[in-house]
Protein backbone atom coordinates (compact mmCIF):
# COMPACT_ATOMS: atom_id res chain seq x y z
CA UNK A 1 91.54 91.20 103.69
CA UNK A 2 92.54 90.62 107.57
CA UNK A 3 89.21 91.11 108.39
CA UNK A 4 87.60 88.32 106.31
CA UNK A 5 88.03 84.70 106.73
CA UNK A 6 90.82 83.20 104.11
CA UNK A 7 88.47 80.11 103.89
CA UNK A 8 85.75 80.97 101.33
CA UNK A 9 86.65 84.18 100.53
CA UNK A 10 87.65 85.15 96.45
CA UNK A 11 89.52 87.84 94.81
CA UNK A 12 90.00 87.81 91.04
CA UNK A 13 89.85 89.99 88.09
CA UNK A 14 90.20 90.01 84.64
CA UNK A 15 94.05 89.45 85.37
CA UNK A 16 94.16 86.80 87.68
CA UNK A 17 91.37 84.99 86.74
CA UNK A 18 93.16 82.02 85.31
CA UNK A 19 94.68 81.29 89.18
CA UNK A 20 91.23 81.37 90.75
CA UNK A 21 88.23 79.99 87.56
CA UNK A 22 88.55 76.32 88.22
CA UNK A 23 85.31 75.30 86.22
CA UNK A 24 81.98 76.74 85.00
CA UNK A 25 79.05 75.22 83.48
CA UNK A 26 75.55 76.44 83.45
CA UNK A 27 74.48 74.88 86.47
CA UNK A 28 77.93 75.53 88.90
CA UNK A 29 80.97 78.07 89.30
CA UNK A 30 84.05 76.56 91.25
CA UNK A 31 86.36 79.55 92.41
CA UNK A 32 89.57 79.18 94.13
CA UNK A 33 89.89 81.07 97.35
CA UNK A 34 92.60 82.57 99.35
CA UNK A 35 93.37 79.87 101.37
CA UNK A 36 93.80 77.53 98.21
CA UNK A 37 90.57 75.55 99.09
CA UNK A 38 87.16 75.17 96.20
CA UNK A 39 84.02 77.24 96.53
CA UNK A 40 81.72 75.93 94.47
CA UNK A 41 78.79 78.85 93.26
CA UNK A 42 75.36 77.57 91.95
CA UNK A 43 71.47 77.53 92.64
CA UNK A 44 72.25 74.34 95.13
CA UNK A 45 74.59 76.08 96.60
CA UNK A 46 73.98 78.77 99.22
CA UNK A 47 73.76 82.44 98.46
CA UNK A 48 77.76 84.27 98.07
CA UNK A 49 77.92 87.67 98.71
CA UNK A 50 80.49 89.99 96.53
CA UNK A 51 82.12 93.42 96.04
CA UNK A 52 83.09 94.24 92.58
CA UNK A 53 86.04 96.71 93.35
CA UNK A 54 87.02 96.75 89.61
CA UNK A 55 87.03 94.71 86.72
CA UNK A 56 90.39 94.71 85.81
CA UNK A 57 93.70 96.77 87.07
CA UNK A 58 94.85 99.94 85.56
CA UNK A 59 96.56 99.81 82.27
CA UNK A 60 96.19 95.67 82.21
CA UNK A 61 94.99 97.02 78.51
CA UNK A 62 97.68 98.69 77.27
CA UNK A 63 99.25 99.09 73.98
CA UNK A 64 96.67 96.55 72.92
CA UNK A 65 95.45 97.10 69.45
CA UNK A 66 91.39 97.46 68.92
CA UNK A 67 90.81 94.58 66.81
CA UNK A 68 93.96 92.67 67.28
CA UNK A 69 94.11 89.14 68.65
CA UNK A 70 95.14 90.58 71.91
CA UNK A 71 92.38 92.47 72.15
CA UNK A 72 90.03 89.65 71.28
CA UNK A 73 91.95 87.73 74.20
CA UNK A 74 91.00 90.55 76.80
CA UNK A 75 87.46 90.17 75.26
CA UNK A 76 86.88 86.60 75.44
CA UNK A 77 88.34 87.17 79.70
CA UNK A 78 85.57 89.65 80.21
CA UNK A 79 82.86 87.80 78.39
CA UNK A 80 83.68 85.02 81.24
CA UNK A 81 84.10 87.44 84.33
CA UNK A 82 79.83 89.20 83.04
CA UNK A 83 79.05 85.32 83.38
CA UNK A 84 80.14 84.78 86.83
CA UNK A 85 78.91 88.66 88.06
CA UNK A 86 75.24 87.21 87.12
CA UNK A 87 75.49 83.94 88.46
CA UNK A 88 72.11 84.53 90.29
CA UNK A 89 73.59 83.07 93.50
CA UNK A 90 75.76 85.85 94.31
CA UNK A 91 74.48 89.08 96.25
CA UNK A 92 76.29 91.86 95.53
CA UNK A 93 76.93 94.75 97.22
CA UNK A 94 76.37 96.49 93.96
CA UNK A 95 74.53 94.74 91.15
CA UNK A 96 76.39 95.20 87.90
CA UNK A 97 73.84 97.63 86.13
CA UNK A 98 73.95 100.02 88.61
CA UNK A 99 77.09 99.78 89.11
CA UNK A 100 77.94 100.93 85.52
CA UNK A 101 75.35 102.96 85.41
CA UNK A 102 76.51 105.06 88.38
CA UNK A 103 79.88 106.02 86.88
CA UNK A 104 78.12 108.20 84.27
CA UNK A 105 78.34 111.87 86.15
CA UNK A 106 75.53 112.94 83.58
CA UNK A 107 73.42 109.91 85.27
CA UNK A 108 74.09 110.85 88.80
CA UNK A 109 73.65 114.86 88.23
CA UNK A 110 69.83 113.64 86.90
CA UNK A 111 69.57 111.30 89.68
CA UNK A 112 71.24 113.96 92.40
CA UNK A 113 68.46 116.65 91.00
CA UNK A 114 65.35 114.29 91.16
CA UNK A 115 66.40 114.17 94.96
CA UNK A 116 66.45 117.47 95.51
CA UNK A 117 70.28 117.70 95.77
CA UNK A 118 72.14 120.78 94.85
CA UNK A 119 74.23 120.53 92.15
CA UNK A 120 76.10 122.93 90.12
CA UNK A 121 74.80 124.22 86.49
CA UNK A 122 76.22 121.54 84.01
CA UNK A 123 75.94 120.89 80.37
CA UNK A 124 77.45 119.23 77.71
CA UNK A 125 77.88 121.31 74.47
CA UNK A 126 79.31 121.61 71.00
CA UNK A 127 79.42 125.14 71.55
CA UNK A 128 81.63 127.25 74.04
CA UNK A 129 79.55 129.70 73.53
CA UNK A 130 76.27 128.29 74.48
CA UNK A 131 78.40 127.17 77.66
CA UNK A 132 79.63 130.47 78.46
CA UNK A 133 75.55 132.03 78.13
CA UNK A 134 74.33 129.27 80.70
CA UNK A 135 77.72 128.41 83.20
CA UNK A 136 79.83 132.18 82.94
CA UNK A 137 82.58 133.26 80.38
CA UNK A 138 84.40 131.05 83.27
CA UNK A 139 83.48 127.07 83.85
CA UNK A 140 85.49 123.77 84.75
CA UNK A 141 85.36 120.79 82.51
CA UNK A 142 85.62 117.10 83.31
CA UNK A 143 85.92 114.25 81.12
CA UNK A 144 82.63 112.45 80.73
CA UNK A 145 85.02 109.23 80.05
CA UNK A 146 88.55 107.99 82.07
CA UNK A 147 89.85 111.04 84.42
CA UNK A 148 93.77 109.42 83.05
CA UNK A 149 94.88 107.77 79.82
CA UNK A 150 98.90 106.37 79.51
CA UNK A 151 101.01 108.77 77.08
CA UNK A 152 102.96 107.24 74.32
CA UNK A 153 105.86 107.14 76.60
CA UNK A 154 104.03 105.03 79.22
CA UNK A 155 103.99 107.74 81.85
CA UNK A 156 100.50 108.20 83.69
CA UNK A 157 98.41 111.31 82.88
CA UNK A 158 95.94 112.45 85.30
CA UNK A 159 93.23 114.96 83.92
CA UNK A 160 92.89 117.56 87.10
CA UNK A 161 89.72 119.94 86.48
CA UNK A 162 90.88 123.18 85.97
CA UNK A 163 88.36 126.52 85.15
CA UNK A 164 88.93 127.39 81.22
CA UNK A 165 87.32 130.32 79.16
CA UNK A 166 84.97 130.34 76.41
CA UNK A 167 87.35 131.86 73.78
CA UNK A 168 90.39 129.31 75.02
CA UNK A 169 88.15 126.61 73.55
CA UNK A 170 87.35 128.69 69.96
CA UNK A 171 87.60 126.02 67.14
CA UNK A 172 87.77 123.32 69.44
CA UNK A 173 85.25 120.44 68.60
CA UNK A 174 83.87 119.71 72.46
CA UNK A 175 82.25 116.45 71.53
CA UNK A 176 85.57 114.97 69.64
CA UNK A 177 86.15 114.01 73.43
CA UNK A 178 83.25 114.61 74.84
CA UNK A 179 83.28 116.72 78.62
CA UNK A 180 81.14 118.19 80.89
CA UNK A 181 81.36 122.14 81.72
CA UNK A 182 80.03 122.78 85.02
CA UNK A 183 79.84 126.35 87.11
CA UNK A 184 82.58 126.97 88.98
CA UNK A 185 81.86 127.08 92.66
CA UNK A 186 83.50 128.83 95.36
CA UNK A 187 84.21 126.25 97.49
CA UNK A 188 85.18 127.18 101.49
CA UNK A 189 85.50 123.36 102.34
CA UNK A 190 85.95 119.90 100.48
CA UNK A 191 83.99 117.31 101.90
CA UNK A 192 84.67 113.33 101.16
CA UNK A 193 81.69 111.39 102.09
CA UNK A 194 81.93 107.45 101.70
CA UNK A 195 78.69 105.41 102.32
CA UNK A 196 78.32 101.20 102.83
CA UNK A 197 74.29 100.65 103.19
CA UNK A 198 72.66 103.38 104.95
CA UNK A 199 75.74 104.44 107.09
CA UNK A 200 77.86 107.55 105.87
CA UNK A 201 81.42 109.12 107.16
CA UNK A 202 82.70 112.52 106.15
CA UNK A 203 85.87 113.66 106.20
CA UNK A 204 86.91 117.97 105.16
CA UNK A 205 89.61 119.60 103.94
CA UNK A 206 90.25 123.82 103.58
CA UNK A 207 89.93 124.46 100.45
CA UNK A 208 91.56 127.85 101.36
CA UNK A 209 94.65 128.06 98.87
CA UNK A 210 94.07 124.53 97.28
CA UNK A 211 93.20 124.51 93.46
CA UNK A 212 89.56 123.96 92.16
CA UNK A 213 90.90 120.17 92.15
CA UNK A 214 92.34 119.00 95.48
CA UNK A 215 94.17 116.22 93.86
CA UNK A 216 96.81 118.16 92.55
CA UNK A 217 98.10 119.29 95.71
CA UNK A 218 100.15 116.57 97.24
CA UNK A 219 99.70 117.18 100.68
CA UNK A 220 96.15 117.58 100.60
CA UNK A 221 95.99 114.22 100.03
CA UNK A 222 96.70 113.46 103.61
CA UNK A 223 95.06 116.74 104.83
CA UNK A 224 91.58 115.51 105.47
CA UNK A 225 89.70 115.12 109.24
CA UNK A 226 87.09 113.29 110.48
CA UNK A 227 84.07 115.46 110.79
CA UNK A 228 80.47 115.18 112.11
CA UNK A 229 79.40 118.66 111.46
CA UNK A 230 77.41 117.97 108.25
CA UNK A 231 74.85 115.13 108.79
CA UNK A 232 72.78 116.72 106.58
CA UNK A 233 75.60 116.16 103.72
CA UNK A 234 75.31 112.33 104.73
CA UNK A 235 72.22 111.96 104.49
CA UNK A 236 71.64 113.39 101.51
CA UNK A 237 74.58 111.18 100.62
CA UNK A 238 72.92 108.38 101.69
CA UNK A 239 69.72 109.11 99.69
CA UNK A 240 71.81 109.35 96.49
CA UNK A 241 73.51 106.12 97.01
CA UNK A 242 70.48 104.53 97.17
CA UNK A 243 68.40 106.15 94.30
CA UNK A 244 71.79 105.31 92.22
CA UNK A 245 71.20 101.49 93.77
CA UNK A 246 75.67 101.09 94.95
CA UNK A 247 75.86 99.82 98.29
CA UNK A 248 78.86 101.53 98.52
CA UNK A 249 80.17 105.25 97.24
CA UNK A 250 82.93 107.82 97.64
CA UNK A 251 81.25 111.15 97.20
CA UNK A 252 82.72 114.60 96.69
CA UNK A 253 80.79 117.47 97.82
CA UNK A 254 81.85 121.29 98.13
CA UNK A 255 80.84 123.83 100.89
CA UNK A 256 80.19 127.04 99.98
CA UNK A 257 78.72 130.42 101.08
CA UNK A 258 74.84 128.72 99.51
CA UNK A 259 75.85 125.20 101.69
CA UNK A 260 76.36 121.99 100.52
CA UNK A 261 76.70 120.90 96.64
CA UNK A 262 77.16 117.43 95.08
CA UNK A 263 79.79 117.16 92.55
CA UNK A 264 80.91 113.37 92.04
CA UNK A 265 80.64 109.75 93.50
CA UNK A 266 82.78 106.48 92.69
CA UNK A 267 81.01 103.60 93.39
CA UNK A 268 84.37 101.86 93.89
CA UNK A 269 86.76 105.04 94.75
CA UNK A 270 89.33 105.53 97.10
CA UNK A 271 88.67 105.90 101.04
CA UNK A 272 91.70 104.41 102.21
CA UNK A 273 93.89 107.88 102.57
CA UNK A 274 91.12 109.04 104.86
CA UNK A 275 91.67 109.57 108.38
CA UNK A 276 92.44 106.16 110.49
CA UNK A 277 89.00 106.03 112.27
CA UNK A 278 86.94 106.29 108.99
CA UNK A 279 89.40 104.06 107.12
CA UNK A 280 88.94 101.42 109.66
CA UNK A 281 85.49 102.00 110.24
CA UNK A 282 84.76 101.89 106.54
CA UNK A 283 86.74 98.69 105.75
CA UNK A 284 85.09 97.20 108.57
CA UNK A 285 81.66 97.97 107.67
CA UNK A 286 82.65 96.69 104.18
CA UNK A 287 83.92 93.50 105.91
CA UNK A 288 80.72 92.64 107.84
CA UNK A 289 78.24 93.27 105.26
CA UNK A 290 80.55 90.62 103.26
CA UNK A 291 80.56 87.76 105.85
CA UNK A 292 76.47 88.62 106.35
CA UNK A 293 77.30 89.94 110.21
């Protein structure tokens, strides 16, 4: 936030929105903004430009009952946060179709191979054994839905992908929860590509001793470096971004002994662990294309 103005800029969610929503009406939107001052949103007003990080924090749903007045509560917040993301004023970064659209890995593997992108064999499948015949006796799977959920106790659990075998999965009905099984790839390097606009940064990791998922290795975390040896990777990056319409992604891609392969992007995901020069570069770039620079 240090590198925006306080005056005129807004940050609200689901949570917060009752310190920020001063008043809507069909015609006007007056905000709150950091420095405690009105914004007022509207066709007479000039154009706003926005990021839409996240809807709502992590969790800020929990233990809520479906159906329950709570949950009607959380409803009714939402229903007013989709009316201010389409006040037709406000430019965003990422519209709020593509946004959702682009969290869908099933949508971005169809988007990544009308592009011409590499990606590894992938399929969704009541049957582990149709999933074995196409992706190997051997094959990852990744939740098609949340990557975490919060365990009756209230502690955090992260789903890490991990390979699994056909017969490990016998009697198991694969669309209860539905996942994706994808080929395992050999991966040499791990590659984190974030992209604002048409610009790209990539930053690798050995994936020499790390598990298939990086993330479960702590000190991988703060492993990666700044790298300019794949421009090809960016702009392919790039390219995807824009067929998938986000302004702004965090990509993972794999290196292996074939070259580059696609395997995820966040349109709101993390960049900030990333080596200082693309973290600042990043949240700068973010920062200008904000204040229209």
């Amino acid at each position: 936030m240090d590198l925006l103005p306080a005056r005129g800029t807004v940050v609200f969610d689901a949570v917060s929105m009752s310190d920020v929503v001063q008043w809507l009406d069909p015609a006007d939107i007056r905000l709150i903004d950091i420095s405690g001052a009105t914004v007022t949103l509207g066709a007479d007003q000039m154009a706003a430009r926005g990021w839409i990080r996240r809807l709502a924090p992590a969790g800020w749903d929990s233990g809520v009952p479906l159906g329950s007045h709570g949950a009607a509560r959380l409803s009714s917040r939402l229903a007013l946060l989709a009316a201010i993301l389409r006040e037709p004023s406000l430019i965003w970064l990422t519209q709020v179709d593509p946004l959702f659209a682009s969290e869908n890995k099933v949508v971005q593997y169809r988007t990544a191979l009308a592009a011409g992108i590499r990606i590894p064999a992938t399929a969704v499948s009541s049957s582990s054994g149709d999933l074995a015949a196409k992706l190997g006796d051997s094959f990852v799977l990744k939740p098609l839905g949340p990557g975490h959920f919060q365990k009756p106790d209230g502690s955090s659990q992260v789903l890490y992908v991990k390979a699994v075998r056909a017969a490990e999965l016998a009697g198991t009905d694969l669309l209860d929860a539905p996942f994706l099984a994808q080929q395992v790839v050999a991966a040499d390097i791990h590659l984190r590509v974030v992209t604002v606009g048409r610009r790209a940064w990539t930053a690798e990791l050995d994936a020499v001793g790390l598990p298939i998922d990086w993330r479960e290795h702590k000190s991988a975390h703060h492993s990666f470096a700044a790298t300019d040896r794949w421009p090809q990777v960016e702009n392919a990056a790039a390219r995807l971004a824009a067929a998938l319409g986000v302004g702004y992604s965090s990509q993972d891609w794999l290196i292996d002994e074939d070259g580059p392969v696609f395997v995820d992007l966040n349109p709101g995901g993390q960049w900030l662990f990333l080596p200082k020069p693309i973290a600042t570069s990043v949240a700068r770039s973010l920062a200008d294309w904000l204040a229209g620079r």
